[in-house]
N, C-alpha and C. Protein backbone atom coordinates (compact mmCIF):
# COMPACT_ATOMS: atom_id res chain seq x y z
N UNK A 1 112.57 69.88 97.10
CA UNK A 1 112.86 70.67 98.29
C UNK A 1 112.41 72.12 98.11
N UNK A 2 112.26 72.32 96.60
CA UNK A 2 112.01 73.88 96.49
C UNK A 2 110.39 74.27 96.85
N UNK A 3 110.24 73.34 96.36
CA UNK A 3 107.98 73.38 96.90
C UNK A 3 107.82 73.44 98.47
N UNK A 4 108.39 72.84 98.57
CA UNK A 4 109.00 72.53 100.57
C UNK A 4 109.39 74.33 101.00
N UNK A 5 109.85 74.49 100.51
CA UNK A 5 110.58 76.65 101.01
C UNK A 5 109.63 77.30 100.35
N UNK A 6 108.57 77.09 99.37
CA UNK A 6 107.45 77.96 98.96
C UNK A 6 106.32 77.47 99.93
N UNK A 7 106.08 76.46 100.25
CA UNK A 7 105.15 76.66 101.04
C UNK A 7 105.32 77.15 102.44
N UNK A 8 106.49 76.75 103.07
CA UNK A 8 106.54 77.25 104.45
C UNK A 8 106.67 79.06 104.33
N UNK A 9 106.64 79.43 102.87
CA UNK A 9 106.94 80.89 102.83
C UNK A 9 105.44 81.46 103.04
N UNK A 10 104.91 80.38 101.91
CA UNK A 10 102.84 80.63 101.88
C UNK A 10 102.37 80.68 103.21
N UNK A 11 102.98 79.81 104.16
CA UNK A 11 102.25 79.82 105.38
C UNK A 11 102.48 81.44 106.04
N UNK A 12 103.79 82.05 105.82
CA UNK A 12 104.04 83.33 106.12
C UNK A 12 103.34 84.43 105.67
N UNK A 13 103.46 84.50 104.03
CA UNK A 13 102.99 85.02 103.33
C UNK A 13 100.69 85.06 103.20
N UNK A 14 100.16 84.12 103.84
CA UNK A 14 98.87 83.74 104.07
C UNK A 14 98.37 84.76 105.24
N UNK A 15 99.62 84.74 106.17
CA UNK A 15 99.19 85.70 107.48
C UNK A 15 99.25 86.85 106.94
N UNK A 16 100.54 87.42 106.06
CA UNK A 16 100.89 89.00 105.87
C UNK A 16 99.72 89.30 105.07
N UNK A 17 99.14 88.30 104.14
CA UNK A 17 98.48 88.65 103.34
C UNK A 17 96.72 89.14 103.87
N UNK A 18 96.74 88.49 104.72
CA UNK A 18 95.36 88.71 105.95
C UNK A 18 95.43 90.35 106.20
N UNK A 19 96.90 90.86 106.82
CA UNK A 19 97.13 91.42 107.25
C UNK A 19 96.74 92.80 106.57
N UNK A 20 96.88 92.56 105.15
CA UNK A 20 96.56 93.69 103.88
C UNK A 20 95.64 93.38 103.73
N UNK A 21 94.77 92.24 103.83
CA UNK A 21 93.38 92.37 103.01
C UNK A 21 92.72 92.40 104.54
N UNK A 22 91.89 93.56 104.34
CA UNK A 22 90.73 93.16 105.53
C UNK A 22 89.53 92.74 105.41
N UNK A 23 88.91 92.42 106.52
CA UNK A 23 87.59 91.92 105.78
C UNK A 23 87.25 90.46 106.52
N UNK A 24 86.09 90.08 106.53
CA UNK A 24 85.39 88.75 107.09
C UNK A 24 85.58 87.67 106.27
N UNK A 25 86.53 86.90 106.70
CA UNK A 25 86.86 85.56 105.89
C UNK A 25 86.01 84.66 106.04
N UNK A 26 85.02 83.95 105.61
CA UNK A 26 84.82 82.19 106.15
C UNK A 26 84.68 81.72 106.01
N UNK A 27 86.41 81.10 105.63
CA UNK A 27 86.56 80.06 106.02
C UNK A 27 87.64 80.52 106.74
N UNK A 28 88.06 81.41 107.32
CA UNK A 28 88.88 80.85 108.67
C UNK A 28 90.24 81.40 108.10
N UNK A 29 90.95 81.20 109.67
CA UNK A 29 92.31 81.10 109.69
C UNK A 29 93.39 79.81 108.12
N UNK A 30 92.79 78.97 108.38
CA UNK A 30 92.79 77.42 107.91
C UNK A 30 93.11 78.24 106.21
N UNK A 31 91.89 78.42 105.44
CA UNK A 31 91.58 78.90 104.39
C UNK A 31 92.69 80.34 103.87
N UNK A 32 92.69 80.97 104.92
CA UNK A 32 93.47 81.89 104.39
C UNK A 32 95.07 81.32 104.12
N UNK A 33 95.13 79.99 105.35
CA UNK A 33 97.01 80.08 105.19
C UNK A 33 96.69 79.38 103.79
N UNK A 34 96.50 78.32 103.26
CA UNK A 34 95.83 77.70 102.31
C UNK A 34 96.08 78.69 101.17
N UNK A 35 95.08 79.70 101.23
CA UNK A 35 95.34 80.72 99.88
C UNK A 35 96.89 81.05 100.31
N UNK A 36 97.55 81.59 101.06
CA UNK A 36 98.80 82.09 100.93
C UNK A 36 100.01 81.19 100.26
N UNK A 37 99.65 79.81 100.39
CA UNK A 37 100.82 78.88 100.24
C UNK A 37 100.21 78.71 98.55
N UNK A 38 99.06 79.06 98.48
CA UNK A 38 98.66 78.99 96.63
C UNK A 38 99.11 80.15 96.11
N UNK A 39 99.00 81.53 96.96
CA UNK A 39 99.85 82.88 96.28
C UNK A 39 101.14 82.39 96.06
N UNK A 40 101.61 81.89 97.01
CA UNK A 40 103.17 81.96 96.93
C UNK A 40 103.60 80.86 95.76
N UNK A 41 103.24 80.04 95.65
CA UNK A 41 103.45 78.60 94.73
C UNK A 41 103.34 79.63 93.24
N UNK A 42 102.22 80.15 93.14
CA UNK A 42 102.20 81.03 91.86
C UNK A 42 102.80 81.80 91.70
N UNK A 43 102.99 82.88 92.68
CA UNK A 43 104.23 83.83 92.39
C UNK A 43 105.49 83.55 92.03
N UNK A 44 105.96 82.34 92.72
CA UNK A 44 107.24 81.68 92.82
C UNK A 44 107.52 81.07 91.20
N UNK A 45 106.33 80.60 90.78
CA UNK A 45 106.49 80.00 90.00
C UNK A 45 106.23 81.05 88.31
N UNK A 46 105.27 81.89 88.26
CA UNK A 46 105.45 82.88 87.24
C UNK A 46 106.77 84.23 87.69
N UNK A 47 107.11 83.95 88.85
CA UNK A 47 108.10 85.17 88.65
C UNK A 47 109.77 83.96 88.56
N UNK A 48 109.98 83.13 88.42
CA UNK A 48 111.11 82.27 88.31
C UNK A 48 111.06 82.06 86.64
N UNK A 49 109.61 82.07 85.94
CA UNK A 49 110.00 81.41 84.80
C UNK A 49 109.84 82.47 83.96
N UNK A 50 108.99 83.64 84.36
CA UNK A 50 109.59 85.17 83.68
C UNK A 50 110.84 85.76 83.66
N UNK A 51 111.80 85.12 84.65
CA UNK A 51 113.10 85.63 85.08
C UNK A 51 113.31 86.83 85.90
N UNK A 52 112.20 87.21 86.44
CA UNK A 52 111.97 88.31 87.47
C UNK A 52 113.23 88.10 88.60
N UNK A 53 113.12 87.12 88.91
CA UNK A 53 113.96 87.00 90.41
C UNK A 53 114.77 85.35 90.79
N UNK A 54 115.72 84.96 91.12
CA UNK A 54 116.52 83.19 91.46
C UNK A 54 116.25 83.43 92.61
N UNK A 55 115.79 81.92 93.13
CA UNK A 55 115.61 81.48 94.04
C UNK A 55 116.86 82.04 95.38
N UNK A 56 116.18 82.34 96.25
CA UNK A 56 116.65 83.05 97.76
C UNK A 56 116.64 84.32 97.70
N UNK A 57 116.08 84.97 96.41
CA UNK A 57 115.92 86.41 96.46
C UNK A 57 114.80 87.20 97.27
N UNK A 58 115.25 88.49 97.67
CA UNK A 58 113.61 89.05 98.72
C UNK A 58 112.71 89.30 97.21
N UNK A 59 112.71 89.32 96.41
CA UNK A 59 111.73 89.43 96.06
C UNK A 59 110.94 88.55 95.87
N UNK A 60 111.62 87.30 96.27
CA UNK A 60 110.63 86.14 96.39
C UNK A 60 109.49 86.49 97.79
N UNK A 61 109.61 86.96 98.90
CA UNK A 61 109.25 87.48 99.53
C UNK A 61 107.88 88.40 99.38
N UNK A 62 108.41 89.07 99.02
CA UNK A 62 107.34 90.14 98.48
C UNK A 62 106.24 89.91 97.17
N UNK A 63 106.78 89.03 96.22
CA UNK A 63 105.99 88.34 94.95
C UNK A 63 105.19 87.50 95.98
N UNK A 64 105.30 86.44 96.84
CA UNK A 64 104.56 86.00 97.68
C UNK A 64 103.36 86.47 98.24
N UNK A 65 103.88 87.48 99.09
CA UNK A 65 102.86 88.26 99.67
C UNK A 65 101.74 88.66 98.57
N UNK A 66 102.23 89.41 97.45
CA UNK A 66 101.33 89.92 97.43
C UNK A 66 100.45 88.44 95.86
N UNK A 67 101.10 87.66 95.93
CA UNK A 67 100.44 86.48 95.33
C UNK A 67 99.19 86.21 95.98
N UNK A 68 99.49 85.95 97.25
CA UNK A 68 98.75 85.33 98.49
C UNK A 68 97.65 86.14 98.60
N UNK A 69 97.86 88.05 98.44
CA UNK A 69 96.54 89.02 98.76
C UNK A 69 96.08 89.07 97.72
N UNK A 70 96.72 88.44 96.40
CA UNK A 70 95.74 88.85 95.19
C UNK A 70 94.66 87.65 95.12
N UNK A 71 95.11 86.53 95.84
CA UNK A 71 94.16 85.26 95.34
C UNK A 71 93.14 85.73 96.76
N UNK A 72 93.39 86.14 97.79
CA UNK A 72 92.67 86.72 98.63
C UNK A 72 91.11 87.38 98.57
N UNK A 73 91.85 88.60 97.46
CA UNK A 73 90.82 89.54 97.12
C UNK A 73 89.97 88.88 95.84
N UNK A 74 90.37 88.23 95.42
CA UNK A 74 89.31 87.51 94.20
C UNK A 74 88.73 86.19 94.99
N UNK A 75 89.07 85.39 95.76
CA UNK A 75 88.64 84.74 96.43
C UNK A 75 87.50 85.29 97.55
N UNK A 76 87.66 86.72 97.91
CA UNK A 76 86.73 87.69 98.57
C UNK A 76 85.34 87.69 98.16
N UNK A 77 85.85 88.22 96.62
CA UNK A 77 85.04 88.55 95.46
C UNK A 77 84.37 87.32 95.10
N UNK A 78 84.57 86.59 94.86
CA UNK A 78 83.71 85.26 94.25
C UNK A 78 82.97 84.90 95.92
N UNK A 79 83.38 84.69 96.78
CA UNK A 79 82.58 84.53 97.87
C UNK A 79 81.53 85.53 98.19
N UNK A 80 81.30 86.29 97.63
CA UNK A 80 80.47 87.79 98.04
C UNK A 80 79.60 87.17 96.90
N UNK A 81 79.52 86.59 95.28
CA UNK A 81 78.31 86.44 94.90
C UNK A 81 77.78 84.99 95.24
């Protein structure tokens, strides 16, 4: 059930993360929620087993987001060569 509340967070976290990264995506709307629900799965998952933050915390929130804009901007980057 917990992969189930990280991804519907990724789907959140995919838009906010658009929102910070600017720039010509393409692949789309599709691709970006995609990367967000992979930010968030990672964040969720290196900041739970570092002990950063328990589950229902905002900083799950925010580790998300910016999970989602970091795979964003390297995903940018590898698409540009």
């Amino acid at each position: 059930m917990d992969i189930l509340i990280w991804i519907a967070l990724g789907l959140v976290a995919g838009i906010l993360a658009k929102l910070i990264v600017p720039g010509n995506d393409p692949g789309g709307c599709a691709v970006t929620v995609l990367l967000g629900i992979a930010g968030a799965l990672l964040a969720g998952f290196v900041g739970r087993v570092a002990g950063v933050y328990d589950a229902g915390e905002r900083a799950g929130w925010i580790a998300a987001t910016l999970g989602a804009a970091a795979i964003l901007v390297v995903y940018n980057i590898l698409r540009r060569r």
